[in-house]
Protein backbone atom coordinates (compact mmCIF):
# COMPACT_ATOMS: atom_id res chain seq x y z
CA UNK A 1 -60.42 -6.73 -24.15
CA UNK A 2 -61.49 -9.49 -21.87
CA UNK A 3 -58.99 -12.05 -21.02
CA UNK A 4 -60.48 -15.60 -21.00
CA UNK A 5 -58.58 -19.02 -19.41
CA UNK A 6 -57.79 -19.73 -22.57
CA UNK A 7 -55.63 -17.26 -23.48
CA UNK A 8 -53.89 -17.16 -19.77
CA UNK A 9 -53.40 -20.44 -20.43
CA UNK A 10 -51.50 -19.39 -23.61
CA UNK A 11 -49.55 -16.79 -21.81
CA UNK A 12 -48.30 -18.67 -19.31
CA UNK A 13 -47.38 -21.73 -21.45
CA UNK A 14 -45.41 -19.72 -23.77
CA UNK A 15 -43.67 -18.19 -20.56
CA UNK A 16 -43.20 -21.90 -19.10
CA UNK A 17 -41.87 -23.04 -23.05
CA UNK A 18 -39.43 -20.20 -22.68
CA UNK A 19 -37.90 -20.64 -19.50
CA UNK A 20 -37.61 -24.70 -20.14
CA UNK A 21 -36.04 -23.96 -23.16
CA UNK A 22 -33.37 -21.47 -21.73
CA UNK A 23 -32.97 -23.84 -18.55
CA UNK A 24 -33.25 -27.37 -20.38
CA UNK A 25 -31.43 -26.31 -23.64
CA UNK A 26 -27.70 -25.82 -24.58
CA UNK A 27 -26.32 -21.99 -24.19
CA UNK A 28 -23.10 -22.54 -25.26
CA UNK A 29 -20.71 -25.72 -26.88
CA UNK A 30 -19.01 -25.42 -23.30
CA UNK A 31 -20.07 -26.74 -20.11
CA UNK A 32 -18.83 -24.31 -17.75
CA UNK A 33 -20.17 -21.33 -19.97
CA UNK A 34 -23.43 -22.83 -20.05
CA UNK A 35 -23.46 -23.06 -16.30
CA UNK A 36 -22.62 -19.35 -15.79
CA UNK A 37 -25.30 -18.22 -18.05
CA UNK A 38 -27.53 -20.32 -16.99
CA UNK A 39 -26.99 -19.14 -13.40
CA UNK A 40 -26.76 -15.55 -14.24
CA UNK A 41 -30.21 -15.73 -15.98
CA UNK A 42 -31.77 -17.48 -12.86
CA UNK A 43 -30.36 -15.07 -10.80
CA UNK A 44 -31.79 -12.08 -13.25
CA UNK A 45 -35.23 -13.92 -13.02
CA UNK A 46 -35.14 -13.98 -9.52
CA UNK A 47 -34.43 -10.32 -8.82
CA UNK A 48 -37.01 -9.38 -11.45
CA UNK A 49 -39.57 -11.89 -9.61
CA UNK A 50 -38.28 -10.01 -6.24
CA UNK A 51 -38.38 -6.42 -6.98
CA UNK A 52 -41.70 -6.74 -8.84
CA UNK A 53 -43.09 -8.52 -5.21
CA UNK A 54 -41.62 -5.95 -3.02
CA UNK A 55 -43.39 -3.13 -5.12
CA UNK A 56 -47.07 -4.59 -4.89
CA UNK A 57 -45.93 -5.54 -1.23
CA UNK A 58 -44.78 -1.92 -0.55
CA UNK A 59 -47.69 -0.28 -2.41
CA UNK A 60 -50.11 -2.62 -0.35
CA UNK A 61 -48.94 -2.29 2.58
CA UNK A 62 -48.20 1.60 2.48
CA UNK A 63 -50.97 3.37 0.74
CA UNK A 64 -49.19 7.11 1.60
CA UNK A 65 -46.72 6.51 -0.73
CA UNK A 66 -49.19 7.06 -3.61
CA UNK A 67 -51.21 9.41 -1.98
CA UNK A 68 -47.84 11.41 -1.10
CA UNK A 69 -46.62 11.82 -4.75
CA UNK A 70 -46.29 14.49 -6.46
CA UNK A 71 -45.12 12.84 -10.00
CA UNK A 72 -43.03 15.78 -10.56
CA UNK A 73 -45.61 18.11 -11.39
């Protein structure tokens, strides 16, 4: 299937409509509840965003790591 601007443009405005609405809505009737979350999903995001950047990092940068593995076979 080829992927056209179009629909990347989709993609990523349904990711951006997400995030605004978890960041920019209310969470909970209480404000310090709402804070928490609302820092706890940030910080979830964040080590998502992180570990997914240190694996293409890693991989690119160390190319015996895939030709080293033996995928348990």
């Amino acid at each position: 299937m080829k992927h056209t601007n179009t629909q990347t443009n989709t993609q990523t405005n349904t990711i951006l409509f997400v995030l605004s609405s978890i960041f920019n809505g209310k969470l909970s009737d209480y404000k310090f509840i709402d804070i928490i979350l609302k820092v706890v999903t940030a910080f979830l995001l964040s080590l998502s965003i992180i570990g997914i950047v240190g694996l293409i990092v890693g991989f690119m940068l160390n190319p015996s790591l895939i030709a080293n593995a033996s995928f348990a076979l």
